[in-house]
C-alpha atoms as a PDB file:
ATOM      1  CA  UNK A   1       0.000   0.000   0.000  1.00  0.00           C
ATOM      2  CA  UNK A   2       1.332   3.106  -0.944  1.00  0.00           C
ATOM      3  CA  UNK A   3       2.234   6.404   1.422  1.00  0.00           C
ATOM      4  CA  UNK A   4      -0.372   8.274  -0.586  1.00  0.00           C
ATOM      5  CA  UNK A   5      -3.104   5.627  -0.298  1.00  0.00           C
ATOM      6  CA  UNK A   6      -2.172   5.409   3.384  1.00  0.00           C
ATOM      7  CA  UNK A   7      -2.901   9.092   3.979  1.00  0.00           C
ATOM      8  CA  UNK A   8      -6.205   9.713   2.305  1.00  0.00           C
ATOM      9  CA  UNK A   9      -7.900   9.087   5.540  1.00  0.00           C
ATOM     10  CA  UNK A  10      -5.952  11.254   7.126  1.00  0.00           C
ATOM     11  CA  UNK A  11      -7.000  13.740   4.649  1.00  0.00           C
ATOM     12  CA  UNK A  12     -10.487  13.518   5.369  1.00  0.00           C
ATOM     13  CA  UNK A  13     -10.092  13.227   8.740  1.00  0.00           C
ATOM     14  CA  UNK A  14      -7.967  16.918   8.736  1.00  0.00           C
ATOM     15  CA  UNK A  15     -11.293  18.048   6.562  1.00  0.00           C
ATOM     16  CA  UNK A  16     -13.650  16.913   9.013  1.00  0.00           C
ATOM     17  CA  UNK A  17     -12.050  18.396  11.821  1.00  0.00           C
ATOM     18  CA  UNK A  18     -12.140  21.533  10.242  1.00  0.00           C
ATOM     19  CA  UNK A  19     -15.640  21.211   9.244  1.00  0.00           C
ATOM     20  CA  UNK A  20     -16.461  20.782  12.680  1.00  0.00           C
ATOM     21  CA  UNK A  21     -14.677  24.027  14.158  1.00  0.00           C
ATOM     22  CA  UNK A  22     -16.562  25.820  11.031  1.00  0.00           C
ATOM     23  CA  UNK A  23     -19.514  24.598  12.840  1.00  0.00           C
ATOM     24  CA  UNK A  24     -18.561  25.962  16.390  1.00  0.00           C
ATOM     25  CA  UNK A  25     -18.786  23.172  18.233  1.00  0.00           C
ATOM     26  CA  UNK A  26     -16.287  23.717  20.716  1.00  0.00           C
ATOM     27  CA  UNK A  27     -18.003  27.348  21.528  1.00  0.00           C
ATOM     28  CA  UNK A  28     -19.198  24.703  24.369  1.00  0.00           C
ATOM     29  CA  UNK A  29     -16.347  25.140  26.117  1.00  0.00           C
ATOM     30  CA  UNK A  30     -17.084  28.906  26.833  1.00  0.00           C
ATOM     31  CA  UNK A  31     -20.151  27.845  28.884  1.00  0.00           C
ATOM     32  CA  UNK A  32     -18.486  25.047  30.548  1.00  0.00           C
ATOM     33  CA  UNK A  33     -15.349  27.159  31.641  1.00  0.00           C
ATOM     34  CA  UNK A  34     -17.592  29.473  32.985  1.00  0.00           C
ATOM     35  CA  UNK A  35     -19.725  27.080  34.464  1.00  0.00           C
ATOM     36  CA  UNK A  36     -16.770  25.162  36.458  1.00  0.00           C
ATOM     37  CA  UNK A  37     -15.360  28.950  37.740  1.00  0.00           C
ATOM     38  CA  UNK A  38     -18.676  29.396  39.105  1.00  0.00           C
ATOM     39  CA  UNK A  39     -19.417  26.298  40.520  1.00  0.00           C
ATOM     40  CA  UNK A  40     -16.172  26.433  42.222  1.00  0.00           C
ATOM     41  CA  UNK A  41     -16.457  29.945  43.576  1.00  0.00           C
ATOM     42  CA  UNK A  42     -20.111  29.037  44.835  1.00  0.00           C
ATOM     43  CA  UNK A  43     -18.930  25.374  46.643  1.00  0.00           C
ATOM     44  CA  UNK A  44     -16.065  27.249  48.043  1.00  0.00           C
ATOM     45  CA  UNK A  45     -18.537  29.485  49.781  1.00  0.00           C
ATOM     46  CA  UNK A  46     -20.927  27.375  51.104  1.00  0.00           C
ATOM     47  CA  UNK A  47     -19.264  24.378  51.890  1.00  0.00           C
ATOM     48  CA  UNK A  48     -16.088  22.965  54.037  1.00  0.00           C
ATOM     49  CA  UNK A  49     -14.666  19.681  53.229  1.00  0.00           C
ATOM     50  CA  UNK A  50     -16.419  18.891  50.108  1.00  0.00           C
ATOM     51  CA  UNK A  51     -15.585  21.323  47.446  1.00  0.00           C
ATOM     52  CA  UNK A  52     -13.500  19.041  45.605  1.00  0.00           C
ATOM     53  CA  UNK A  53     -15.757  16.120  45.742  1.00  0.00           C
ATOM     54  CA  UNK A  54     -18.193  18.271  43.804  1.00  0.00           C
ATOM     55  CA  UNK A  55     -16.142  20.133  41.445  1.00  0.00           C
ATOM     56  CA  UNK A  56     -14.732  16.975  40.294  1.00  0.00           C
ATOM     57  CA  UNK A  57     -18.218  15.326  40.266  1.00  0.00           C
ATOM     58  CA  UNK A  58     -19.681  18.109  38.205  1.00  0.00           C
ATOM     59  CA  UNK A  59     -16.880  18.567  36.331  1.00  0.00           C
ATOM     60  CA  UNK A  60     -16.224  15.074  34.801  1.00  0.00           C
ATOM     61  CA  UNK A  61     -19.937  14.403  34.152  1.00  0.00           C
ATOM     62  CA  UNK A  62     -20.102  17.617  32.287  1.00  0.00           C
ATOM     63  CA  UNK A  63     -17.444  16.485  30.084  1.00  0.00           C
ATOM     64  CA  UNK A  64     -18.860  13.203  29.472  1.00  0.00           C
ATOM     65  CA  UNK A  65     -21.938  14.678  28.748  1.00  0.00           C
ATOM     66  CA  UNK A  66     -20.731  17.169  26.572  1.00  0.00           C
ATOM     67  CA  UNK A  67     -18.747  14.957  24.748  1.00  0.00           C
ATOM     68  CA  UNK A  68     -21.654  12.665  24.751  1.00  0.00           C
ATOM     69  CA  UNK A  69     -23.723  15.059  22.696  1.00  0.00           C
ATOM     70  CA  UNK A  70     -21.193  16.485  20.626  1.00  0.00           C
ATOM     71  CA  UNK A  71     -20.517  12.527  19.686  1.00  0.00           C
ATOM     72  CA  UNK A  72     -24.108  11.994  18.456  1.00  0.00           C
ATOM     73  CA  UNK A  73     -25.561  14.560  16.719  1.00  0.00           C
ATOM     74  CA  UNK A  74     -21.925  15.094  15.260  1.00  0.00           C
ATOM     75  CA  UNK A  75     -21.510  11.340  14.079  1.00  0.00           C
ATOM     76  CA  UNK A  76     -25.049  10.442  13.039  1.00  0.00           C
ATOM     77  CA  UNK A  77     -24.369  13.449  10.164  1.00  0.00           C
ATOM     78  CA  UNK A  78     -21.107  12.958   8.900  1.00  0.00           C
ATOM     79  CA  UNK A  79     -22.248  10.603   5.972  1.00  0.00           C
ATOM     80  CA  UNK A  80     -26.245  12.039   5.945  1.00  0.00           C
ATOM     81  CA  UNK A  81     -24.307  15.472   5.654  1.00  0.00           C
ATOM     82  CA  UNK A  82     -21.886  14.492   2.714  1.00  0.00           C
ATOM     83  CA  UNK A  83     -24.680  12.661   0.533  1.00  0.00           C
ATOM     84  CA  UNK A  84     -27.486  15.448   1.318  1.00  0.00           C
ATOM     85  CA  UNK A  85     -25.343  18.081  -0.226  1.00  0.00           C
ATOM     86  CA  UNK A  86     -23.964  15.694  -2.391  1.00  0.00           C
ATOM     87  CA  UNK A  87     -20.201  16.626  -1.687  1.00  0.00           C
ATOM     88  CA  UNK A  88     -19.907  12.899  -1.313  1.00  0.00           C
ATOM     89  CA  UNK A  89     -20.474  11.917  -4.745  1.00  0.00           C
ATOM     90  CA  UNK A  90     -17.554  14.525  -5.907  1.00  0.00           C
ATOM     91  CA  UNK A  91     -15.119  13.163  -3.609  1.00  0.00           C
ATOM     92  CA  UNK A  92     -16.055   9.499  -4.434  1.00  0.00           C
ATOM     93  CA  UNK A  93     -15.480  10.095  -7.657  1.00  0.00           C
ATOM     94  CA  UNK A  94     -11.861  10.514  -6.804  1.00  0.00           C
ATOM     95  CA  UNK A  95      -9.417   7.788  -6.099  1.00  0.00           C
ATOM     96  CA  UNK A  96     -11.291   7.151  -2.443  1.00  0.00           C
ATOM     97  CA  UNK A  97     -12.153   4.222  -1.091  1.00  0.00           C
ATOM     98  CA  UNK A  98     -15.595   4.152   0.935  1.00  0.00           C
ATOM     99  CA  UNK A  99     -13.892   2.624   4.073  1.00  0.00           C
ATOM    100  CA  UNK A 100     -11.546   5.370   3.986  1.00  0.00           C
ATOM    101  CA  UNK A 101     -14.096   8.025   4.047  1.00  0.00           C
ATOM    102  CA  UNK A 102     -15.413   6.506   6.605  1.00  0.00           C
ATOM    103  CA  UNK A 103     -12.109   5.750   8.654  1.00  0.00           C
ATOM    104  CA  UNK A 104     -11.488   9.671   8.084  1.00  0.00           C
ATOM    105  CA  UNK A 105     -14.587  10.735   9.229  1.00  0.00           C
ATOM    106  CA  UNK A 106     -14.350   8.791  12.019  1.00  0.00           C
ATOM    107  CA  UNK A 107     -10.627   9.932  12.938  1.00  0.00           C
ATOM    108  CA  UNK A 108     -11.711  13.871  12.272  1.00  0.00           C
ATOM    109  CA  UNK A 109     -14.629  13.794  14.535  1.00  0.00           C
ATOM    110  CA  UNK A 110     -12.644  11.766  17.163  1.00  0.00           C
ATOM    111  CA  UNK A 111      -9.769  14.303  17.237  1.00  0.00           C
ATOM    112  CA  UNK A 112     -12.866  17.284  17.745  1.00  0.00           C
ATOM    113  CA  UNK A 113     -13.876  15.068  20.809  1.00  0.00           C
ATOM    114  CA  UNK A 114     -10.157  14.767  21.476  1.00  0.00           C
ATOM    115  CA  UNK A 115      -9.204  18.771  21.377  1.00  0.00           C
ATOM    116  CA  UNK A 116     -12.517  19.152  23.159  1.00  0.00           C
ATOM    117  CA  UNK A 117     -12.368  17.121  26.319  1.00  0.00           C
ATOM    118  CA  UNK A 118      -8.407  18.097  26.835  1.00  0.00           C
ATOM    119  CA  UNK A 119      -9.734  21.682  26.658  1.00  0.00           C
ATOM    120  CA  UNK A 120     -12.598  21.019  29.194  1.00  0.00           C
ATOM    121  CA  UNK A 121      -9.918  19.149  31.422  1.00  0.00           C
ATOM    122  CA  UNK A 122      -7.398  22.293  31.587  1.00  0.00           C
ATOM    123  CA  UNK A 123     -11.003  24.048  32.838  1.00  0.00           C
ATOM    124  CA  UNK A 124     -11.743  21.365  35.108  1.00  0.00           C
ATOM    125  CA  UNK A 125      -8.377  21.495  36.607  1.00  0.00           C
ATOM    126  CA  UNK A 126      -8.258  25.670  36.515  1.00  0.00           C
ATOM    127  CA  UNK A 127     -11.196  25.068  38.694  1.00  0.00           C
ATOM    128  CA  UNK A 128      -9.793  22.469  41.121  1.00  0.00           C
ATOM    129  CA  UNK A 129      -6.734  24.844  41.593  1.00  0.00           C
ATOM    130  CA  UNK A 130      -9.134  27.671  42.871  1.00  0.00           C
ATOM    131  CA  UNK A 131     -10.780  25.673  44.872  1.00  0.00           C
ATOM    132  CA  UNK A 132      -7.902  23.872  46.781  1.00  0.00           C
ATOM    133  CA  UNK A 133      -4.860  25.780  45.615  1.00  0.00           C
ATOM    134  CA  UNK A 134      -3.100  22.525  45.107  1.00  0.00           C
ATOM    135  CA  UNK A 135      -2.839  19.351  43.285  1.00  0.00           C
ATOM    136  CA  UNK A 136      -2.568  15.999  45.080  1.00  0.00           C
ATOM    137  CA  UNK A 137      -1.125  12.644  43.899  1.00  0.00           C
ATOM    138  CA  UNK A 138      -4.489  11.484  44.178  1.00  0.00           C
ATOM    139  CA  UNK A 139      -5.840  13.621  41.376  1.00  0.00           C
ATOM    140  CA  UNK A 140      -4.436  11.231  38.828  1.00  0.00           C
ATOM    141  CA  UNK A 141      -7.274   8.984  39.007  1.00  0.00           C
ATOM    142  CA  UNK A 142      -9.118  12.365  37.416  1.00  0.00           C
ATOM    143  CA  UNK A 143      -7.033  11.850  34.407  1.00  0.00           C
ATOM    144  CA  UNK A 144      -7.787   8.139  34.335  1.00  0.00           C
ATOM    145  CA  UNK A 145     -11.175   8.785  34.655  1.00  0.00           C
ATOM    146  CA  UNK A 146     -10.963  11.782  31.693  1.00  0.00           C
ATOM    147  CA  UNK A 147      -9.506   8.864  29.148  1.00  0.00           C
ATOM    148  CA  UNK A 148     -11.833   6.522  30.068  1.00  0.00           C
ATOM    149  CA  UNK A 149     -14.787   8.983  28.620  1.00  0.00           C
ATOM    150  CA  UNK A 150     -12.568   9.560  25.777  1.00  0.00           C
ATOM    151  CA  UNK A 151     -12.531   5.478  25.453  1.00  0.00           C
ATOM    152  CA  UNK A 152     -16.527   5.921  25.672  1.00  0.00           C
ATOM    153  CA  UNK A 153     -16.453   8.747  23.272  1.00  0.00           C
ATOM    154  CA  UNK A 154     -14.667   6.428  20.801  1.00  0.00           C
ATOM    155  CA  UNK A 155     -17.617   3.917  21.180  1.00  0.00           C
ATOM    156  CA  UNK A 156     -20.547   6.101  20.657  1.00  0.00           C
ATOM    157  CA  UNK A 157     -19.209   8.101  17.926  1.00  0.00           C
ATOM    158  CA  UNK A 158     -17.994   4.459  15.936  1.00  0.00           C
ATOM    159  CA  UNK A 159     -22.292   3.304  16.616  1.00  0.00           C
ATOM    160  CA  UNK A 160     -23.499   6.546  15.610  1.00  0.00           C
ATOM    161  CA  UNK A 161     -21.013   6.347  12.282  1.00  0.00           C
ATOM    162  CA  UNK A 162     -22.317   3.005  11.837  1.00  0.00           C
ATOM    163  CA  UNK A 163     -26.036   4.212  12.437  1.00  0.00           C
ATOM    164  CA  UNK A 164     -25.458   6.528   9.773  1.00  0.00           C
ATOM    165  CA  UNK A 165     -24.555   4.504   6.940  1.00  0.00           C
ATOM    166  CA  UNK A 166     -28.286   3.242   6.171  1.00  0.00           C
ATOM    167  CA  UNK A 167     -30.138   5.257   7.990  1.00  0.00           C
ATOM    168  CA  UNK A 168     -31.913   9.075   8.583  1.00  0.00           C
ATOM    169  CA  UNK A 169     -29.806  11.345  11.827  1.00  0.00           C
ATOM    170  CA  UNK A 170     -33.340  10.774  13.484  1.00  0.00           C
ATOM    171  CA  UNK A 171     -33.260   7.077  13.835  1.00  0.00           C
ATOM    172  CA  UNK A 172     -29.361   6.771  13.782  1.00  0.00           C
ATOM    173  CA  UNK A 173     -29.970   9.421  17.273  1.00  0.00           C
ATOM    174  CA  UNK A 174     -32.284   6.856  18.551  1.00  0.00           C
ATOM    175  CA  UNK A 175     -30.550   3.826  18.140  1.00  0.00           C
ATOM    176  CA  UNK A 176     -27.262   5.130  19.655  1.00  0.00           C
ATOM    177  CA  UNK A 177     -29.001   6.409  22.285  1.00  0.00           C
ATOM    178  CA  UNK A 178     -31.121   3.176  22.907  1.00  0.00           C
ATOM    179  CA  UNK A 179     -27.439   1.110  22.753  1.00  0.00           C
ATOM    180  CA  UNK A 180     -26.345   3.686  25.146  1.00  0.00           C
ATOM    181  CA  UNK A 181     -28.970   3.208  27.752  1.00  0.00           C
ATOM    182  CA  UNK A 182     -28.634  -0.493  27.289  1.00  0.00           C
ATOM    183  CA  UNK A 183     -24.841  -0.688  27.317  1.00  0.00           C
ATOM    184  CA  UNK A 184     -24.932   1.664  30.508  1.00  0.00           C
ATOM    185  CA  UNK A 185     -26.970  -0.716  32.543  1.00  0.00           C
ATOM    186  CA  UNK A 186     -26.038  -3.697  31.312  1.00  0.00           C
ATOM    187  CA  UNK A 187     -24.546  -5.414  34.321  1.00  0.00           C
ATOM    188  CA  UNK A 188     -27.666  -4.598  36.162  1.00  0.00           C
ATOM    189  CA  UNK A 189     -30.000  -6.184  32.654  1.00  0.00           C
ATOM    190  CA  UNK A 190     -28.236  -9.545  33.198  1.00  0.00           C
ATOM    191  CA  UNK A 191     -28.085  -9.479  36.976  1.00  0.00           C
ATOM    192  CA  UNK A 192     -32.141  -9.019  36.395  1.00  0.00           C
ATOM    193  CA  UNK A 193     -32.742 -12.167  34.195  1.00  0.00           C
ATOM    194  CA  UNK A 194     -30.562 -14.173  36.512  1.00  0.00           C
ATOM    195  CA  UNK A 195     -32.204 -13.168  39.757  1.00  0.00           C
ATOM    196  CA  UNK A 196     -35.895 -14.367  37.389  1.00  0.00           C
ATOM    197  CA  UNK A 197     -34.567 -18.177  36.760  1.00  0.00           C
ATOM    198  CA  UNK A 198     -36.458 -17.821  33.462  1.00  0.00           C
ATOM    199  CA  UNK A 199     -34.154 -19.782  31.027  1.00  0.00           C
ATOM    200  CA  UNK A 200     -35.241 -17.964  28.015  1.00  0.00           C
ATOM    201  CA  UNK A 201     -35.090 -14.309  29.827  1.00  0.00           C
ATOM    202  CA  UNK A 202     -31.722 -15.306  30.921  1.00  0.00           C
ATOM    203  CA  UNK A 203     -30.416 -16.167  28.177  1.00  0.00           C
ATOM    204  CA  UNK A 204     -31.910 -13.099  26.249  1.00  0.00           C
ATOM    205  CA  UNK A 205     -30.030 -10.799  28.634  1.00  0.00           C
ATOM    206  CA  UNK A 206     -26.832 -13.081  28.580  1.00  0.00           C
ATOM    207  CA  UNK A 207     -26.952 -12.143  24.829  1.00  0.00           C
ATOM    208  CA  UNK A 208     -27.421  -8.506  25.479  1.00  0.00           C
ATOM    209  CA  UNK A 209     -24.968  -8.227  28.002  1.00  0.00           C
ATOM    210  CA  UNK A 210     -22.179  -9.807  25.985  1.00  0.00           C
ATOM    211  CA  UNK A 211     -23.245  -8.216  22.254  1.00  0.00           C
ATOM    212  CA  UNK A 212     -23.751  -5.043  23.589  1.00  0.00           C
ATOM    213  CA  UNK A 213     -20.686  -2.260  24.670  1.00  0.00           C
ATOM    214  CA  UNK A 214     -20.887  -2.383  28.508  1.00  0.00           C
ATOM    215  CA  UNK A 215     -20.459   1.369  29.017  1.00  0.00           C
ATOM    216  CA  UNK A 216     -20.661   1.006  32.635  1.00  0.00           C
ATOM    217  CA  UNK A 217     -17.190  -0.225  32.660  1.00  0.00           C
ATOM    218  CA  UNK A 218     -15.641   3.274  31.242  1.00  0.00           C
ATOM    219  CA  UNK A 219     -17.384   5.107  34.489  1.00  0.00           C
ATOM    220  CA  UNK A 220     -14.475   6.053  36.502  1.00  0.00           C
ATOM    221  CA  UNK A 221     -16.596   9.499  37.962  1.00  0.00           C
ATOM    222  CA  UNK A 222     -16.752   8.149  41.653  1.00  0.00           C
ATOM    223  CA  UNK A 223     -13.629   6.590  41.825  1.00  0.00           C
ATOM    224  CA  UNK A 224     -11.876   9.899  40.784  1.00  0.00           C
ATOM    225  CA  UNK A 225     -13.958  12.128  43.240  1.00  0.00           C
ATOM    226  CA  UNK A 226     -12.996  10.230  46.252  1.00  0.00           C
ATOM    227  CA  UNK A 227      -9.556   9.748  45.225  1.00  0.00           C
ATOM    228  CA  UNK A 228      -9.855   6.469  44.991  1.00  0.00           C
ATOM    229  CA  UNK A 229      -6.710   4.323  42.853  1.00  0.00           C
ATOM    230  CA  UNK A 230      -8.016   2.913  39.413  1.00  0.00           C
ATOM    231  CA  UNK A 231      -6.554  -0.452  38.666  1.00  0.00           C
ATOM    232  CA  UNK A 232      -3.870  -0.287  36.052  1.00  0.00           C
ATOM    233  CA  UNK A 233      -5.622  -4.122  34.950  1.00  0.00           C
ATOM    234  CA  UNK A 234      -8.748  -1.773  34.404  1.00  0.00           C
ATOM    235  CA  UNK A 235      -7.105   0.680  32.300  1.00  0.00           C
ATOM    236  CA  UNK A 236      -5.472  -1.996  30.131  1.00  0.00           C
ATOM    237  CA  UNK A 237      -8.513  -4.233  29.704  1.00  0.00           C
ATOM    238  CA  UNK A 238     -10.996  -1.252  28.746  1.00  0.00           C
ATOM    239  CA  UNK A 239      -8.399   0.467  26.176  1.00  0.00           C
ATOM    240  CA  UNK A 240      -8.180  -3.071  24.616  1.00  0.00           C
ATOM    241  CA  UNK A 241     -11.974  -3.600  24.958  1.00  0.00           C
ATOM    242  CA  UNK A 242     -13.009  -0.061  23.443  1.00  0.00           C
ATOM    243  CA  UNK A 243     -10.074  -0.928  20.266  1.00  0.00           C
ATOM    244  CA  UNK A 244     -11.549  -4.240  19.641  1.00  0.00           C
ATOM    245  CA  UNK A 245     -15.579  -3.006  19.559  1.00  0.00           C
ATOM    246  CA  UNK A 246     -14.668  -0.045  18.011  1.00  0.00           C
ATOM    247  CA  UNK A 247     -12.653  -2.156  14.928  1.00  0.00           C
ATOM    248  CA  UNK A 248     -15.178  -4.112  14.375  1.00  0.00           C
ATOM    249  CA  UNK A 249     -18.536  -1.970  14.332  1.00  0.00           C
ATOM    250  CA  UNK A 250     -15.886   0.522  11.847  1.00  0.00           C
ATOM    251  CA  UNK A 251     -15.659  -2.869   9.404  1.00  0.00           C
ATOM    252  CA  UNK A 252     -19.185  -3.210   9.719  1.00  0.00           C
ATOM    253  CA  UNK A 253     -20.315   0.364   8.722  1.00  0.00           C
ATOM    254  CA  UNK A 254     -17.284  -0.250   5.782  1.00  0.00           C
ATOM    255  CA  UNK A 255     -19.094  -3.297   5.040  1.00  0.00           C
ATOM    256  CA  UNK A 256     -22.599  -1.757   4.741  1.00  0.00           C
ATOM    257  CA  UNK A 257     -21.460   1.803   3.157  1.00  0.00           C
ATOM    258  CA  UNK A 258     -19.579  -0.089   0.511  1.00  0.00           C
ATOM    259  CA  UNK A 259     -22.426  -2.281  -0.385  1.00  0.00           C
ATOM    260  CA  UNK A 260     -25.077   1.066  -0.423  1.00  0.00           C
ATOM    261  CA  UNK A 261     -26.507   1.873  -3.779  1.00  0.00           C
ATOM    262  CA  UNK A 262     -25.800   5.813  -3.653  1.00  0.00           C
ATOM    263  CA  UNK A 263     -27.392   6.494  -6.735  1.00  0.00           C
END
């Protein structure tokens, strides 16, 4: 494979990046840096012992839902976008493989998350700093806990890519949501059709709790507000998990986009 083959979807992903600043998305972080300075002048003032607890609470779940957002309603229009105003067909009609469009989509709207969340973090610990006028050792698990979202980002924005391949931004929003409901609880789904004894139940919920991304696995909020060490066995196992789901819902979505009749 040649260096120029290799680096058409980087290409697209550079273009899709830049789409997405055109689009203002990360005007976001305005709101949240001014959200977190607030929050932490307002916890400072009216309470003792647990200002960090909260900012780090508030922060981290702002930036996974942020992120969580931006991942959605970003990813289930990067190929509904391109065929709407028919940009795709041009750029098809190049030397441009579908799956590449689609790995540089993917990679352009991943580095936006990327840029995004980093940004939020420098707020997040701007506000931490104010509040405590120190770091501690234990802050690192706030880090862990940052890549982990970044690890969950990767996963909705590859099921919302994959979403949009066949279908309208409506549905794809709906059935990335739906998978991220049902990925979010799904310890608690199979722990339900064990506790019923009801073979077919069971193994219904088995079968979602295995096929399904188990999101709840990337939560690392509470562990980083109370300072609490995150395995390094956790860390390992959920980059490896997120890299494996994510490769193989991108071949899907290759799979299915290739075999579309754009016409």
């Amino acid at each position: 494979m040649s260096a120029a083959r290799i680096s058409i979807p980087g290409v697209v992903a550079v273009n899709a990046y830049r789409e997405a600043i055109r689009d203002r998305v990360l005007y976001n972080l305005i709101f949240f840096a001014l959200m977190m300075f607030g929050a932490a002048i307002l916890v400072g003032q009216i309470s003792i012992g647990i200002e960090r607890l909260v900012i780090v609470n508030l922060g981290l779940s702002a930036i996974s839902l942020i992120g969580l957002i931006m991942a959605i309603f970003i990813g289930v229009g990067l190929v509904y976008k391109e065929i709407e105003k028919r940009t795709l067909y041009s750029l098809l009609a190049k030397p441009v493989r579908r799956w590449e469009f689609l790995v540089g989509k993917y990679a352009g709207l991943l580095l936006t998350l990327a840029v995004n969340t980093a940004l939020m973090a420098l707020g997040l610990a701007a506000a931490l700093y104010y509040v405590s006028r120190h770091f501690e050792r234990s802050d690192f698990s706030i880090l862990v806990a940052i890549y982990f979202i970044l690890l969950e980002l990767a996963l909705v924005t590859a099921l919302a890519l994959f979403f949009s391949c066949f279908s309208s931004p409506i549905l794809s929003t709906l059935f990335t949501l739906a998978i991220y409901i049902t990925g979010t609880f799904a310890q608690d789904i199979r722990e339900f059709g064990e506790v019923t004894k009801n073979p077919v139940l069971l193994g219904m919920t088995r079968a979602l709790y295995y096929l399904l991304p188990n999101f709840h696995n990337f939560n690392g909020i509470a562990a980083a507000a109370y300072g609490d060490k995150i395995p390094a066995a956790l860390i390992v196992q959920n980059t490896l998990y997120a890299l494996l789901y994510v490769s193989v819902v991108l071949l899907g979505a290759s799979a299915v986009f290739s075999g579309r009749n754009l016409k």
